[in-house]
N, C-alpha and C. Protein backbone atom coordinates (compact mmCIF):
# COMPACT_ATOMS: atom_id res chain seq x y z
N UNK A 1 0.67 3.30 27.98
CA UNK A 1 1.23 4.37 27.19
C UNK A 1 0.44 4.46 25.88
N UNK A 2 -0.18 5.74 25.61
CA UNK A 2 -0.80 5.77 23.90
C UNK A 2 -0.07 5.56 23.04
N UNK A 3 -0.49 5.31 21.39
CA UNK A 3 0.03 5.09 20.43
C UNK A 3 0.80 6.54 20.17
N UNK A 4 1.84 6.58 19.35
CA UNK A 4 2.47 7.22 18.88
C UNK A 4 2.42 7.42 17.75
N UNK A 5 1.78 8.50 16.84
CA UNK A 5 1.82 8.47 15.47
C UNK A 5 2.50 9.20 14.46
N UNK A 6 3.36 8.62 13.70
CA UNK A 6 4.49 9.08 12.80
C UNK A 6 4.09 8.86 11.43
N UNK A 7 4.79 10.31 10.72
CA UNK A 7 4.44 10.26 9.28
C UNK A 7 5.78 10.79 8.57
N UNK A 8 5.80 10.28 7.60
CA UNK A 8 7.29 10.53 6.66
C UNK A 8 7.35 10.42 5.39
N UNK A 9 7.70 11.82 4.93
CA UNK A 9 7.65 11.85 3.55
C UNK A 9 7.84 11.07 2.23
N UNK A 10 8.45 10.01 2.53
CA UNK A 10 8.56 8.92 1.62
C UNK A 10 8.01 7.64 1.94
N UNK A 11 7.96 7.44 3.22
CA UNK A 11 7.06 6.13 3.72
C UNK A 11 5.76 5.62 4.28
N UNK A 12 5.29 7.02 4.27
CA UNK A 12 3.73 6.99 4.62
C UNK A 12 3.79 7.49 6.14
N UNK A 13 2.96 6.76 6.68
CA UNK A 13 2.73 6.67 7.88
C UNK A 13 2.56 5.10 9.04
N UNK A 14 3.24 5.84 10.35
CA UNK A 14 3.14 4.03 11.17
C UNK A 14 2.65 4.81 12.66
N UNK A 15 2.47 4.06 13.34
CA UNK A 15 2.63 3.78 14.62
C UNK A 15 3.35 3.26 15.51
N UNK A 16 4.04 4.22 16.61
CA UNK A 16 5.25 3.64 17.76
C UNK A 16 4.60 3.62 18.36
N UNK A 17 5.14 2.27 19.60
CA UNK A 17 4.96 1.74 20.36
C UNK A 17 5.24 2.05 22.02
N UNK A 18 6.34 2.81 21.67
CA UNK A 18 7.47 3.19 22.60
C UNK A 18 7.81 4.88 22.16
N UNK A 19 8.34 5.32 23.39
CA UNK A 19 9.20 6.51 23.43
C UNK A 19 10.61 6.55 22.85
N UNK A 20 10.76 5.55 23.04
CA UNK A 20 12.31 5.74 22.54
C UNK A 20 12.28 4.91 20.92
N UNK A 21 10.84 4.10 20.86
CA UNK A 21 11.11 3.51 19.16
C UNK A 21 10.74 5.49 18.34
N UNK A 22 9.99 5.75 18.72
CA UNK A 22 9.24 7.10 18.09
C UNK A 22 10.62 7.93 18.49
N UNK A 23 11.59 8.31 19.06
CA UNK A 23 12.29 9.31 19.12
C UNK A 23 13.93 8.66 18.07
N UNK A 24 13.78 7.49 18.05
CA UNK A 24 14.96 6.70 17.20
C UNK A 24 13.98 7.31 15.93
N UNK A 25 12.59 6.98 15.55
CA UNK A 25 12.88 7.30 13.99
C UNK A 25 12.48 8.83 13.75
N UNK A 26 11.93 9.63 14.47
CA UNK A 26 12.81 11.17 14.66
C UNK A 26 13.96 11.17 13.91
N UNK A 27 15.08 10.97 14.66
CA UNK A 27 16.61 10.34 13.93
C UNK A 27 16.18 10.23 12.44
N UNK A 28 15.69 9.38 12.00
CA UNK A 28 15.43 9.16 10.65
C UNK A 28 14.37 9.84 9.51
N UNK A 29 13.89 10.79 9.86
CA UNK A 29 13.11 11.50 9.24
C UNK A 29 11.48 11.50 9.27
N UNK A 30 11.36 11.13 10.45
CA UNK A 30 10.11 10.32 10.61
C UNK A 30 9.21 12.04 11.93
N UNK A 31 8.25 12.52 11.46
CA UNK A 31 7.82 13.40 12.24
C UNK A 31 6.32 12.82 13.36
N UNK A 32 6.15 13.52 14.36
CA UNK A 32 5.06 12.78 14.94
C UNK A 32 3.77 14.00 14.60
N UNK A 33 2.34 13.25 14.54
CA UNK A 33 1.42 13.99 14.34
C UNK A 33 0.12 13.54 14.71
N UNK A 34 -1.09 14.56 14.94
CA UNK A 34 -2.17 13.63 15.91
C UNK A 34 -2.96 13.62 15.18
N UNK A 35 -3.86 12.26 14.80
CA UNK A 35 -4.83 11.99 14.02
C UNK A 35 -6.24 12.66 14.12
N UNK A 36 -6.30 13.32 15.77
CA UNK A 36 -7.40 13.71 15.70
C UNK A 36 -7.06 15.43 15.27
N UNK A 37 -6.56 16.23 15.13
CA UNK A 37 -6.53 17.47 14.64
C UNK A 37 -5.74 17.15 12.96
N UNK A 38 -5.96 16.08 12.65
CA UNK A 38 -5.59 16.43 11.02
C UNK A 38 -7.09 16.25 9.98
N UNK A 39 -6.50 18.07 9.30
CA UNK A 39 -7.57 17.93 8.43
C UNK A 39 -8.15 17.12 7.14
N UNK A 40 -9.36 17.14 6.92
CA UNK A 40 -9.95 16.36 5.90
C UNK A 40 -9.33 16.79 4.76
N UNK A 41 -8.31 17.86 4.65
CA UNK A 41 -8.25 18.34 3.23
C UNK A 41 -6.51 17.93 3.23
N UNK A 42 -6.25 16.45 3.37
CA UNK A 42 -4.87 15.93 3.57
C UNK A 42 -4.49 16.31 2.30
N UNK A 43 -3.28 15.80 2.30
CA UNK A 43 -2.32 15.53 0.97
C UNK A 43 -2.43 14.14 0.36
N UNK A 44 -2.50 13.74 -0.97
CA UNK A 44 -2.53 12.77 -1.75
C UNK A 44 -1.83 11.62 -0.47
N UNK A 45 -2.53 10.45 -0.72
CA UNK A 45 -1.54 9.59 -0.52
C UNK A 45 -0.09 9.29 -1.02
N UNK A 46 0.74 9.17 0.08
CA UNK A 46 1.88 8.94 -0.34
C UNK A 46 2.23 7.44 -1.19
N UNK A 47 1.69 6.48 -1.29
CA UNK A 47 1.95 5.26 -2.47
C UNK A 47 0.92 5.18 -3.23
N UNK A 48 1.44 6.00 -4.59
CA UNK A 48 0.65 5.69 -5.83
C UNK A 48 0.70 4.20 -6.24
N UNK A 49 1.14 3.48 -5.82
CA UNK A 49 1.04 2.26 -6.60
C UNK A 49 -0.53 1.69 -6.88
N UNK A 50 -0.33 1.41 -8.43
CA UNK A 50 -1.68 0.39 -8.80
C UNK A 50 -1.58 -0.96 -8.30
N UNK A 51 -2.84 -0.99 -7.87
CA UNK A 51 -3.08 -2.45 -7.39
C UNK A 51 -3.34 -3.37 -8.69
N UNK A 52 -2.51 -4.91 -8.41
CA UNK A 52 -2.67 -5.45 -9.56
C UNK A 52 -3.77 -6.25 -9.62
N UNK A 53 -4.03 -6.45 -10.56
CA UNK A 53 -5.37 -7.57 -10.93
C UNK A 53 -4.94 -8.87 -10.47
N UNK A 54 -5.65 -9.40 -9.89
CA UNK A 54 -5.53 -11.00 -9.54
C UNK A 54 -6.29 -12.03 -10.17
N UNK A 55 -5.79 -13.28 -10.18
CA UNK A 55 -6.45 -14.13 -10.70
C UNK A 55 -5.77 -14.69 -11.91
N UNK A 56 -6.39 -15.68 -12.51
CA UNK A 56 -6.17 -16.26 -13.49
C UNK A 56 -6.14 -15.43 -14.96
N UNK A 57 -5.33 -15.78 -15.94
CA UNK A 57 -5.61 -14.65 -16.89
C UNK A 57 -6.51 -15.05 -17.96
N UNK A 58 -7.22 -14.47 -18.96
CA UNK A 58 -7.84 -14.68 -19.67
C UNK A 58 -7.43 -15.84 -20.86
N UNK A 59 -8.42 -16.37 -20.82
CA UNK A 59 -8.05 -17.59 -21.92
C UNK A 59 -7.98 -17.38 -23.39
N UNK A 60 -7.12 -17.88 -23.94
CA UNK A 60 -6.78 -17.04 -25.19
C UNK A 60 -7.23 -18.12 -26.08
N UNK A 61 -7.91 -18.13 -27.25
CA UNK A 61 -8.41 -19.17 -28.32
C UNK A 61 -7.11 -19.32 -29.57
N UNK A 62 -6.43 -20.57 -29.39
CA UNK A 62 -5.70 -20.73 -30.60
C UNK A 62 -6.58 -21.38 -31.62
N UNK A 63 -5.79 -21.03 -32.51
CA UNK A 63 -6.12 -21.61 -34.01
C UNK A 63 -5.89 -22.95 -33.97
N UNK A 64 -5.44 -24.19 -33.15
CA UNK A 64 -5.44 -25.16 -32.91
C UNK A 64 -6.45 -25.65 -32.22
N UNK A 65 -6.84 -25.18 -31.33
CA UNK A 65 -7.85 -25.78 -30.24
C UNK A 65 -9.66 -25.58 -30.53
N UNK A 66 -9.92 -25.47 -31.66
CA UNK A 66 -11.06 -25.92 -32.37
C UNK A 66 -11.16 -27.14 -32.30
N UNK A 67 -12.45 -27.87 -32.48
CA UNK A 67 -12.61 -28.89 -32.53
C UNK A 67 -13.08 -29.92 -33.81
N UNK A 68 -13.12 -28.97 -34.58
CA UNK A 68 -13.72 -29.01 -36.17
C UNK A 68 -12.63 -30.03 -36.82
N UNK A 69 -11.29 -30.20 -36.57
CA UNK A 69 -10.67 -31.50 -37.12
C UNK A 69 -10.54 -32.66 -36.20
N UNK A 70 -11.21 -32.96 -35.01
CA UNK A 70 -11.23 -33.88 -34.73
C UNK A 70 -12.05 -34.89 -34.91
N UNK A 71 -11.53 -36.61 -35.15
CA UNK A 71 -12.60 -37.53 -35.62
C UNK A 71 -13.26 -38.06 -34.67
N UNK A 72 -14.63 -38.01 -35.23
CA UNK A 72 -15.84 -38.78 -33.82
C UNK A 72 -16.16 -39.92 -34.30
């Protein structure tokens, strides 16, 4: 059986597996559509979210951690 491809206004887009998973989220607001006749001139992605920076954060220099008062 081919993939089934569903898109929904608030959740993006997925892939069913099944006839009856793809016609349950029908039910839920979920429309089907074919990847190969959709045009290049889509609509924005649906999750603006910024991706966050990873990693360690920048090291910050206190006014303590000089080394100018310590005795050698």
């Amino acid at each position: 059986m081919p993939p089934i491809y569903l898109t929904h206004p608030v959740h993006g887009a997925k892939v069913a597996t099944m006839e009856a998973e793809a016609k349950y989220d029908e039910t839920n607001g979920w429309m089907r559509y074919d990847p190969e006749t959709q045009s290049s001139d889509a609509a924005e992605p649906v999750n603006g979210l910024v991706a966050k920076r990873r990693g360690r954060r920048p090291a910050v220099k206190d006014a303590h951690d000089d080394d100018s008062g310590r005795p050698d």
